[in-house]
N, C-alpha and C. Protein backbone atom coordinates (compact mmCIF):
# COMPACT_ATOMS: atom_id res chain seq x y z
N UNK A 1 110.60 106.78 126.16
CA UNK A 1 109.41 105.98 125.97
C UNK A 1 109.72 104.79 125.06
N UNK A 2 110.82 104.13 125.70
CA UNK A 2 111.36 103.46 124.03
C UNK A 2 110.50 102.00 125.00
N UNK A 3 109.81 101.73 125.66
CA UNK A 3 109.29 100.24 125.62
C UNK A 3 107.80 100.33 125.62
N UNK A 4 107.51 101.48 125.34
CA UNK A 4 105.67 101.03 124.75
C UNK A 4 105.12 100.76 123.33
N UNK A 5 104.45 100.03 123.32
CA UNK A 5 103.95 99.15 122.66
C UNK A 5 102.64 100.02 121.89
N UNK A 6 102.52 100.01 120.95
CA UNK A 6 101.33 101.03 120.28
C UNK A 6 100.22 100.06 119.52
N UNK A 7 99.37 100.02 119.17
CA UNK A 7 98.44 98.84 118.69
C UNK A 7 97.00 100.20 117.91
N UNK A 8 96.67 99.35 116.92
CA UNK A 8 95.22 99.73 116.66
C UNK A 8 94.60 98.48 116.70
N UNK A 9 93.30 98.57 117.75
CA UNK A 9 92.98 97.33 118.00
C UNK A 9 91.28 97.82 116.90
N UNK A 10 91.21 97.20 115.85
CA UNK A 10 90.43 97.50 114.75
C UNK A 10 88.82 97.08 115.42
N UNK A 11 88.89 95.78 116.12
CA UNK A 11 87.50 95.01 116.37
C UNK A 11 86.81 95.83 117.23
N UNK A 12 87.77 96.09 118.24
CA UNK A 12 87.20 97.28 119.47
C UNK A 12 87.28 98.76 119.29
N UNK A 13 87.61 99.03 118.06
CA UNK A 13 86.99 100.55 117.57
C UNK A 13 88.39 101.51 118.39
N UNK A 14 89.60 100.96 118.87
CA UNK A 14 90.85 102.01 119.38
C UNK A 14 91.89 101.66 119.66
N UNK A 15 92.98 102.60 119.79
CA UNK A 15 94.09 102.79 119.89
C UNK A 15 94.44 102.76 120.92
N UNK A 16 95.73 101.69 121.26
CA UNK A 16 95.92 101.79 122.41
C UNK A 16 97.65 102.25 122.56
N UNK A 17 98.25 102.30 124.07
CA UNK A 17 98.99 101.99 124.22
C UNK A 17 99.91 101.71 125.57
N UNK A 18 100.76 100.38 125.21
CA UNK A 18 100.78 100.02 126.46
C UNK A 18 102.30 100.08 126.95
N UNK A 19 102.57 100.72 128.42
CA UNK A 19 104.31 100.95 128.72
C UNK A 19 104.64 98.82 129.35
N UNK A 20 105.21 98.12 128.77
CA UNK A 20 105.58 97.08 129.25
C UNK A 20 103.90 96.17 128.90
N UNK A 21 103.75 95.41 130.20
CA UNK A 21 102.25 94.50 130.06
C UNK A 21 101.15 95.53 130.67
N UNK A 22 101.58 96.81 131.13
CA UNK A 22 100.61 97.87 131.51
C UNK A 22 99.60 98.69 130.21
N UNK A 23 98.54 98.66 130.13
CA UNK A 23 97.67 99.81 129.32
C UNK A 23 97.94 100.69 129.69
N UNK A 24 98.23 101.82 128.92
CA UNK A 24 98.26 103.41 129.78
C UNK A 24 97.36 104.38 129.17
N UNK A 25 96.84 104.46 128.03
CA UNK A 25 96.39 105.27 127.49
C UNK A 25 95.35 104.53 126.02
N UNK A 26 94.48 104.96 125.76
CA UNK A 26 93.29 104.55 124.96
C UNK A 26 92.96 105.55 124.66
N UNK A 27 92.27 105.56 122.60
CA UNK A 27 92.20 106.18 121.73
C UNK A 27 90.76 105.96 121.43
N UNK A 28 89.95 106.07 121.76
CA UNK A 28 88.64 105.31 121.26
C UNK A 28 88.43 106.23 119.29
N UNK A 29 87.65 105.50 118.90
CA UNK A 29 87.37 105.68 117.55
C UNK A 29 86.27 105.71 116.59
N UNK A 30 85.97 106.31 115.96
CA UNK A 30 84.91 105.77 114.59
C UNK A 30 85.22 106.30 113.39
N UNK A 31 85.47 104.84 112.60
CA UNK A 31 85.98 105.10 111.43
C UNK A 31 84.67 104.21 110.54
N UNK A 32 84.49 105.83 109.36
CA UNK A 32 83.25 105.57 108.77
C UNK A 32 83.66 104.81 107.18
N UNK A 33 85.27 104.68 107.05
CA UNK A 33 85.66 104.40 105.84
C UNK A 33 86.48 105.65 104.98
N UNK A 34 86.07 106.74 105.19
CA UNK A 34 86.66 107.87 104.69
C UNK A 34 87.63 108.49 106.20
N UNK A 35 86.29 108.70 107.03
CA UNK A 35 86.69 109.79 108.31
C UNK A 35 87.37 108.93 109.51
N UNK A 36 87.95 109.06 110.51
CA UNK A 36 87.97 108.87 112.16
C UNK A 36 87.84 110.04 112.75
N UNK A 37 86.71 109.92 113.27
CA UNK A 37 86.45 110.51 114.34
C UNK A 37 87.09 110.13 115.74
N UNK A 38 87.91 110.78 116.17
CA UNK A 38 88.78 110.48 117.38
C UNK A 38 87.61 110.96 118.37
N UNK A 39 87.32 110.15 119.19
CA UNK A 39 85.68 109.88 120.28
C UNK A 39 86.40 110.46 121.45
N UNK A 40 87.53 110.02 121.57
CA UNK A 40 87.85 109.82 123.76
C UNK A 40 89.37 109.63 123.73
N UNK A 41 90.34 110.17 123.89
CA UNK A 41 91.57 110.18 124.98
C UNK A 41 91.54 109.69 126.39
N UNK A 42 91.95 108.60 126.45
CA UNK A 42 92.29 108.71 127.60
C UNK A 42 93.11 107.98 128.47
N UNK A 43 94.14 108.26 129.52
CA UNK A 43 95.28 107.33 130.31
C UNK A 43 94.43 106.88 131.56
N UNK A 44 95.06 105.59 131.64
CA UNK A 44 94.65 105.24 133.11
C UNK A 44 95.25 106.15 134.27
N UNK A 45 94.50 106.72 135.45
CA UNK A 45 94.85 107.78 136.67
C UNK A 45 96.35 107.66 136.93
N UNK A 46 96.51 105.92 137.13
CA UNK A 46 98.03 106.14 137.90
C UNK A 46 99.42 106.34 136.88
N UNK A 47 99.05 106.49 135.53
CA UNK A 47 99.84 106.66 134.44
C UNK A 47 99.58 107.99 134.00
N UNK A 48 98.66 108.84 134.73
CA UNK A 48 98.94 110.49 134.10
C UNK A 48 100.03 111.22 134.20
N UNK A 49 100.23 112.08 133.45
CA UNK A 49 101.26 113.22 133.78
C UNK A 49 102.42 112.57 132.88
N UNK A 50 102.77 111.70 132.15
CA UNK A 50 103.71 111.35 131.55
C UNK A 50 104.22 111.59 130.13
N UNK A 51 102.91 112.34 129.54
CA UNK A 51 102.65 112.33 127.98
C UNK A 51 101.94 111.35 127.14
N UNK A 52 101.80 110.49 127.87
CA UNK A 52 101.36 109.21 127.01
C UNK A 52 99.83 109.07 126.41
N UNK A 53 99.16 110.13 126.58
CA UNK A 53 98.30 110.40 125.69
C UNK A 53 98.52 111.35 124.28
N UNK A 54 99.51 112.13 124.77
CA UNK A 54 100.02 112.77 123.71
C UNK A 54 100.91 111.91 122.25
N UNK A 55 101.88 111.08 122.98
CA UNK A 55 102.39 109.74 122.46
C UNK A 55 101.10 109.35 121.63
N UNK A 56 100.32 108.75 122.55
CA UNK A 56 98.97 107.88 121.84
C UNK A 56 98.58 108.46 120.20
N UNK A 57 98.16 110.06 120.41
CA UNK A 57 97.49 110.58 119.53
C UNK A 57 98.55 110.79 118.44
N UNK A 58 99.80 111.10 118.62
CA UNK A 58 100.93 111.45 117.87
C UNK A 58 100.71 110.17 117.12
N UNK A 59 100.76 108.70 117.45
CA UNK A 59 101.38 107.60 116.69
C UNK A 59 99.95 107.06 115.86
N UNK A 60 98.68 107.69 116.53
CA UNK A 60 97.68 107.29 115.97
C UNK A 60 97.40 108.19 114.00
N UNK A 61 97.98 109.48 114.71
CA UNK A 61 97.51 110.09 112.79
C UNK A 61 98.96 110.25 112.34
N UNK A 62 100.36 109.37 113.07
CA UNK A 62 101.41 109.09 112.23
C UNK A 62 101.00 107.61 111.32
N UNK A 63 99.83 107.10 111.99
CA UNK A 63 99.19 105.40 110.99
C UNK A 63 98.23 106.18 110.13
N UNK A 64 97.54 106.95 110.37
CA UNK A 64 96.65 107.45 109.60
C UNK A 64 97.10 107.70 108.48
N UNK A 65 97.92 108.98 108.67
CA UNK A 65 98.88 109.19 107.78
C UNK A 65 99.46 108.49 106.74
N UNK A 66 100.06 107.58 107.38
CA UNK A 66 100.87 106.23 106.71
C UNK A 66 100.07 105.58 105.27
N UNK A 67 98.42 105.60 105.82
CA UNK A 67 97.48 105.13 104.96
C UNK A 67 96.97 105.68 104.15
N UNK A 68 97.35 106.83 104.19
CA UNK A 68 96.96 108.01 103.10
C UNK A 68 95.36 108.17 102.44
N UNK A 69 94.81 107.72 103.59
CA UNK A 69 92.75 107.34 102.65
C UNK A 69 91.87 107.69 104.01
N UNK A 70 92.21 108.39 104.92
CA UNK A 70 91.51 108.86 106.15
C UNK A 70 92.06 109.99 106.33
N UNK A 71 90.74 111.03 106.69
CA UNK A 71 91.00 112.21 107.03
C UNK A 71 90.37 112.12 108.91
N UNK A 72 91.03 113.44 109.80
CA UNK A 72 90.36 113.23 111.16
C UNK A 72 89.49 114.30 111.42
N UNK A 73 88.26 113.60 112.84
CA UNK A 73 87.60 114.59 113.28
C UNK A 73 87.86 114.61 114.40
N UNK A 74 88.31 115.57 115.16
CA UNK A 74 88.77 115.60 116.53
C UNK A 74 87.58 115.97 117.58
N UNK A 75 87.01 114.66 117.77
CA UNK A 75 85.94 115.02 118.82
C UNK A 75 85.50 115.13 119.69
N UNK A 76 87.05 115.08 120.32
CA UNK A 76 87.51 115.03 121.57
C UNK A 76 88.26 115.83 122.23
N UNK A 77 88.15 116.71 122.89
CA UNK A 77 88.49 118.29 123.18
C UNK A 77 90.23 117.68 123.70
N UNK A 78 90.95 116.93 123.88
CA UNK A 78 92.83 116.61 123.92
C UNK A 78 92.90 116.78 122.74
N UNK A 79 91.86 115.48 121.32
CA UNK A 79 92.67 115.85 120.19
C UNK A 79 92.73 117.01 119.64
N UNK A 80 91.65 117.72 119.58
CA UNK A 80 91.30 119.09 118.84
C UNK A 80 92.79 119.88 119.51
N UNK A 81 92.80 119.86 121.24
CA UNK A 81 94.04 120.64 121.16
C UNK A 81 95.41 120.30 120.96
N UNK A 82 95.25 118.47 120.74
CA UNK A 82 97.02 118.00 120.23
C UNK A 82 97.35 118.88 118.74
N UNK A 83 95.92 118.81 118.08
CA UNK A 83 95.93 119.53 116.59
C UNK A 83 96.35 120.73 116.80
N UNK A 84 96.04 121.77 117.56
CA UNK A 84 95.96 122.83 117.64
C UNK A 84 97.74 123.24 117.92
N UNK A 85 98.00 122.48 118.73
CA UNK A 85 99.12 122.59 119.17
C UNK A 85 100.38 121.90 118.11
N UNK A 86 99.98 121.01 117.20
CA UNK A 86 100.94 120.67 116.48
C UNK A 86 100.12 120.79 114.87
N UNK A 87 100.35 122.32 114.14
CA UNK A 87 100.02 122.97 113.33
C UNK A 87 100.25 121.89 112.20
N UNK A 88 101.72 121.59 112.19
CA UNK A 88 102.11 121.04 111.12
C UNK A 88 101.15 119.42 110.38
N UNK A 89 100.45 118.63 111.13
CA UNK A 89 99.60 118.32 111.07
C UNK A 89 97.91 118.14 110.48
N UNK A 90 97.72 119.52 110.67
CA UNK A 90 96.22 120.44 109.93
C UNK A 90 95.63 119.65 108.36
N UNK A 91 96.75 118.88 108.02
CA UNK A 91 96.38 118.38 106.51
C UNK A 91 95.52 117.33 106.98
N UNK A 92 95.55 116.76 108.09
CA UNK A 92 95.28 115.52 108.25
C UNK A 92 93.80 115.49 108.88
N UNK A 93 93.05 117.38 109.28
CA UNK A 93 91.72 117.36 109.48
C UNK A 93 90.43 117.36 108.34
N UNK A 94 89.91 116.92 108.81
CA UNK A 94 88.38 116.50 108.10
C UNK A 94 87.87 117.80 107.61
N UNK A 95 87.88 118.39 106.58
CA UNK A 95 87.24 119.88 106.57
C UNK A 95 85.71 119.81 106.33
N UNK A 96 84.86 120.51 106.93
CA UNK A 96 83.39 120.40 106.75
C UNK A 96 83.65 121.68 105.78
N UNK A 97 82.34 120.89 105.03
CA UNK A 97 81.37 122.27 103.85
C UNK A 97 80.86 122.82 104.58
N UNK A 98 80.05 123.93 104.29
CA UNK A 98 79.64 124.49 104.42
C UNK A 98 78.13 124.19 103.93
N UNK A 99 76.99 123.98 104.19
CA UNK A 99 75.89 123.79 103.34
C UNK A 99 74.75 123.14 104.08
């Protein structure tokens, strides 16, 4: 995957990313200042099956990360299971109170 192009496009609220001048995959978002709520995964049809949503979400809370001042809400049944599936990660969810 060494020629895609990764972007947070801030104005339009997501993450994209693109193999060459192609879009393949979109991150939609809402970031309240503290939280992102990860909204929507998703690749364009003729670019499925490749990983590149997985890519997407991987490079999106490796920036998160990076920024160290956002926690995530996965509200989007891919991210909840990219989380699920990559444990090591878990620091990086939003924990609700209880109350």
């Amino acid at each position: 995957m060494s020629e895609l192009r990764f972007a947070d496009e801030k104005d339009a609220a997501r993450y994209t990313l693109h193999r060459g001048d192609d879009l393949v995959s979109v991150l939609d978002y809402n970031d309240d200042g503290r939280t992102v709520a990860m909204t929507r995964a998703f690749t364009i049809p003729t670019f499925r099956g490749h990983g590149y949503a997985g890519e997407l979400v991987a490079r999106a809370v490796a920036d998160l990360a990076s920024r160290g001042d956002r926690t995530v809400i996965p509200v989007c049944w891919y991210v909840a299971d990219w989380f699920a599936a990559h444990p090591e990660h878990a620091g990086m969810l939003h924990e609700r109170r209880a109350g």
